[in-house]
Protein backbone atom coordinates (compact mmCIF):
# COMPACT_ATOMS: atom_id res chain seq x y z
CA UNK A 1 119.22 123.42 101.24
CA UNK A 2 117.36 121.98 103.99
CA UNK A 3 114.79 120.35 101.79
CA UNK A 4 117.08 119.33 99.23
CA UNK A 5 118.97 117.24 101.78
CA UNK A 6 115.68 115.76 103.11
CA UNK A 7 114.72 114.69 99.66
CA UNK A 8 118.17 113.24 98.63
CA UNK A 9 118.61 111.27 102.24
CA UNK A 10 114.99 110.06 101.61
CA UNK A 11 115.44 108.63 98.56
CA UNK A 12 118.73 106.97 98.82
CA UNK A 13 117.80 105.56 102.15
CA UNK A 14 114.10 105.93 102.79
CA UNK A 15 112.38 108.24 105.31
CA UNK A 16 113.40 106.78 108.08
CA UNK A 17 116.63 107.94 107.62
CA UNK A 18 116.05 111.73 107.62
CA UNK A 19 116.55 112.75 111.24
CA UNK A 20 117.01 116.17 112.46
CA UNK A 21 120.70 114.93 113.50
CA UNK A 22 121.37 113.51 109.58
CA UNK A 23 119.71 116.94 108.36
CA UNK A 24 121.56 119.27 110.45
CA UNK A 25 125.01 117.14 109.54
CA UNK A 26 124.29 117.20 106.07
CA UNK A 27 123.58 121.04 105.54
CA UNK A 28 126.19 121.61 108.39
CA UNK A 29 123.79 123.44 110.92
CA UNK A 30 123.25 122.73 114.40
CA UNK A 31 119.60 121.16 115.20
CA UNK A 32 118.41 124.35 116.63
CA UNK A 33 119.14 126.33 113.52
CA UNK A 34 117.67 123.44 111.46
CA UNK A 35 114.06 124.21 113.72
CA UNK A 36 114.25 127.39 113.23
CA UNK A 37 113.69 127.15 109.73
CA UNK A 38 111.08 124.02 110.13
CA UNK A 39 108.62 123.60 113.46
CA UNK A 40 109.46 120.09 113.27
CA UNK A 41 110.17 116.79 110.99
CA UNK A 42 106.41 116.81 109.85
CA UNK A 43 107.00 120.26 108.17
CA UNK A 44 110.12 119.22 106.11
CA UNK A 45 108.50 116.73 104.64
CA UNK A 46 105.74 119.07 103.55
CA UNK A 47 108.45 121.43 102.24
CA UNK A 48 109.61 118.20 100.35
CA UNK A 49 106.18 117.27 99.44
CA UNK A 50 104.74 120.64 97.75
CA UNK A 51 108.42 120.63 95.35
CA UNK A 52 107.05 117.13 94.51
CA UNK A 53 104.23 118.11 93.85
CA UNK A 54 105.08 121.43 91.50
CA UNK A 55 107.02 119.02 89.60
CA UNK A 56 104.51 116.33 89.64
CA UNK A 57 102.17 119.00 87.94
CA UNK A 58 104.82 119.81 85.02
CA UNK A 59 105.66 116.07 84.32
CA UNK A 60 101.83 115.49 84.10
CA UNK A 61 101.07 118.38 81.51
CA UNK A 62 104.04 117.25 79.81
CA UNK A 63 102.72 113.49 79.27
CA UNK A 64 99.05 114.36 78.56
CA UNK A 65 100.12 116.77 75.74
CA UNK A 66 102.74 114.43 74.26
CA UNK A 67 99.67 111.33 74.91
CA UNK A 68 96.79 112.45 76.06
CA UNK A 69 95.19 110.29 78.90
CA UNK A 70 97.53 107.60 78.48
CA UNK A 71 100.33 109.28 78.45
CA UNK A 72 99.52 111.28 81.85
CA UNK A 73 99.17 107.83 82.90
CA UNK A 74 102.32 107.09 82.19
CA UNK A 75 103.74 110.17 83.42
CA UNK A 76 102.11 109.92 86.39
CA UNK A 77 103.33 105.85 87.30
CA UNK A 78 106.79 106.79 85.93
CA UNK A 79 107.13 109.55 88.21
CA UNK A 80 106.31 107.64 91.35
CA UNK A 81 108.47 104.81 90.11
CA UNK A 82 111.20 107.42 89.78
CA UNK A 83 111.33 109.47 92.57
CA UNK A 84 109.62 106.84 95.29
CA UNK A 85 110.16 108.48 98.66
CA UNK A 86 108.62 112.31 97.23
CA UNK A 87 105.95 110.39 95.92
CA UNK A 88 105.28 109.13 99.52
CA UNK A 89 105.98 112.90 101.08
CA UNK A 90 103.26 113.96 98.29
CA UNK A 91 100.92 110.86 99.00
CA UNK A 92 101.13 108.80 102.35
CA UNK A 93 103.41 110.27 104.82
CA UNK A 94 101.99 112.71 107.16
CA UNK A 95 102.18 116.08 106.17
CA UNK A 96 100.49 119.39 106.63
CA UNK A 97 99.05 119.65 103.32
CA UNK A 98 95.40 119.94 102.43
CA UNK A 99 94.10 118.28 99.82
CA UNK A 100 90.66 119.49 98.03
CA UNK A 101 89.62 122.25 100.31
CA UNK A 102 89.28 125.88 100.16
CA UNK A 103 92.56 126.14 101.60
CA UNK A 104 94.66 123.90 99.35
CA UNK A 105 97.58 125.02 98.31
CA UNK A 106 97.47 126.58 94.53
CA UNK A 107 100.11 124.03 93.71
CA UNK A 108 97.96 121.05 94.70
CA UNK A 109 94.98 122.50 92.90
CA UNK A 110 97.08 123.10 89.72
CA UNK A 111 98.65 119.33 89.85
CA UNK A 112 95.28 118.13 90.07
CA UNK A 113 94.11 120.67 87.77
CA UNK A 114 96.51 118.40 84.98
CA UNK A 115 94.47 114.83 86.11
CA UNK A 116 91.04 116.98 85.20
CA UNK A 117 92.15 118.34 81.73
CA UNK A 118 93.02 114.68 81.02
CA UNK A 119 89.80 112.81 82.08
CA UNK A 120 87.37 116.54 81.04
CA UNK A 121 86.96 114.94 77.33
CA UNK A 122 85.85 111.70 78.15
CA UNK A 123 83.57 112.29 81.53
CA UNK A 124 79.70 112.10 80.95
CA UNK A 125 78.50 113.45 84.27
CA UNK A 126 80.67 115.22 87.07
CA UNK A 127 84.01 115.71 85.62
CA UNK A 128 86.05 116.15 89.32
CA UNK A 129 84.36 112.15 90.74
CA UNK A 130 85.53 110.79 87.78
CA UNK A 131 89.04 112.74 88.40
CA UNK A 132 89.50 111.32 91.57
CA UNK A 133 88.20 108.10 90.58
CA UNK A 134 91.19 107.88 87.64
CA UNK A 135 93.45 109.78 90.38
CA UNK A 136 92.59 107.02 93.02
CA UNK A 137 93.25 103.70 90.54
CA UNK A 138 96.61 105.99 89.72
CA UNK A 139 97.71 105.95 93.34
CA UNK A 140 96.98 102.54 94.05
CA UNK A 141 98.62 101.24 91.51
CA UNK A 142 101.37 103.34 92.10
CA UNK A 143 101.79 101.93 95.67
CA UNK A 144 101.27 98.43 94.60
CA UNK A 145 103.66 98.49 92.16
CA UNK A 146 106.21 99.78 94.51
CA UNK A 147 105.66 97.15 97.23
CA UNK A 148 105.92 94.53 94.25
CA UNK A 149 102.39 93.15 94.87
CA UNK A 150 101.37 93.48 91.10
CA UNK A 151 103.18 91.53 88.25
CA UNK A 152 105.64 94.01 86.80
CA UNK A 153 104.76 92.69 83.01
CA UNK A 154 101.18 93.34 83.38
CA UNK A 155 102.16 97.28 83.84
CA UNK A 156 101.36 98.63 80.49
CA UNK A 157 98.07 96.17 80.22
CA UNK A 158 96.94 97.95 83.64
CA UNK A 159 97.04 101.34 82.25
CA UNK A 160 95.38 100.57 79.08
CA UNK A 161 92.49 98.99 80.97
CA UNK A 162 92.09 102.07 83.05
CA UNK A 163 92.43 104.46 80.60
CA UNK A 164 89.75 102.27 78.40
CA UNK A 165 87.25 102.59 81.35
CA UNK A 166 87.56 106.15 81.93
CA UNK A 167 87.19 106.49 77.82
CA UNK A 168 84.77 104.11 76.94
């Protein structure tokens, strides 16, 4: 409930909205019951962060089977376009999460798991570079295209470029 709120204050008013105070209002609990469920504001947002990032995983599969590299693409820009402020709990905002270590959560390693089986057919040498490569021009363009500092028309023309440099 406690994440849920977090996630829905977040993206109808951005992150610097959600405030132990808002959180504890909106699930009707006092702020000591809200930390006793969360150390602090950090760890909400990586409770927020790892249900992004489950569903993340399931709308990537779901675009690279329907189209393949492009379409995980797609999936992937259309999902930070949609929900903005997970996308930023996944991706910028401080969190506790690990990514690509040993002790990365099996979520993260599944979601990225998706990227790999979409770049695996076309890669040449090491398979994971090249995923984080295509991961990496993913995320920026992500967060460029939700500050507005690319041309919104040139959107579709971006991801065929990419995907025509990871597949030759």
């Amino acid at each position: 409930m406690i994440v849920r709120a977090a996630r829905e204050l977040a993206e109808a008013e951005g992150w610097d909205a959600v405030t132990t105070r808002r959180l504890a209002e909106a699930v009707e609990y006092s702020q000591p019951v809200l930390y006793s469920h969360f150390k602090n504001m950090q760890a909400i947002v990586t409770a927020v962060a790892l249900d992004g990032i489950a569903e993340l995983a399931v709308v990537l599969r779901d675009g690279r089977e329907a189209g393949g590299l492009r379409g995980l693409a797609e999936a992937y820009l259309g999902y930070a376009e949609a929900h903005p402020a997970v996308y930023a709990a996944v991706f910028t905002r401080r969190t506790d999460l690990a990514f690509g270590t040993a002790d990365s959560p099996e979520v993260l390693r599944i979601t990225f798991g998706e990227l790999y089986a979409g770049v695996e057919p076309y890669a040449t040498g090491d398979v994971e570079t090249l995923t984080e490569v295509f991961w990496s021009a993913l995320h920026g363009q992500a967060t460029l295209n939700h500050d507005r500092r690319l041309r919104p028309a040139q959107r579709t023309d971006r991801v065929e470029q990419l995907v025509r440099l990871v597949t030759g």
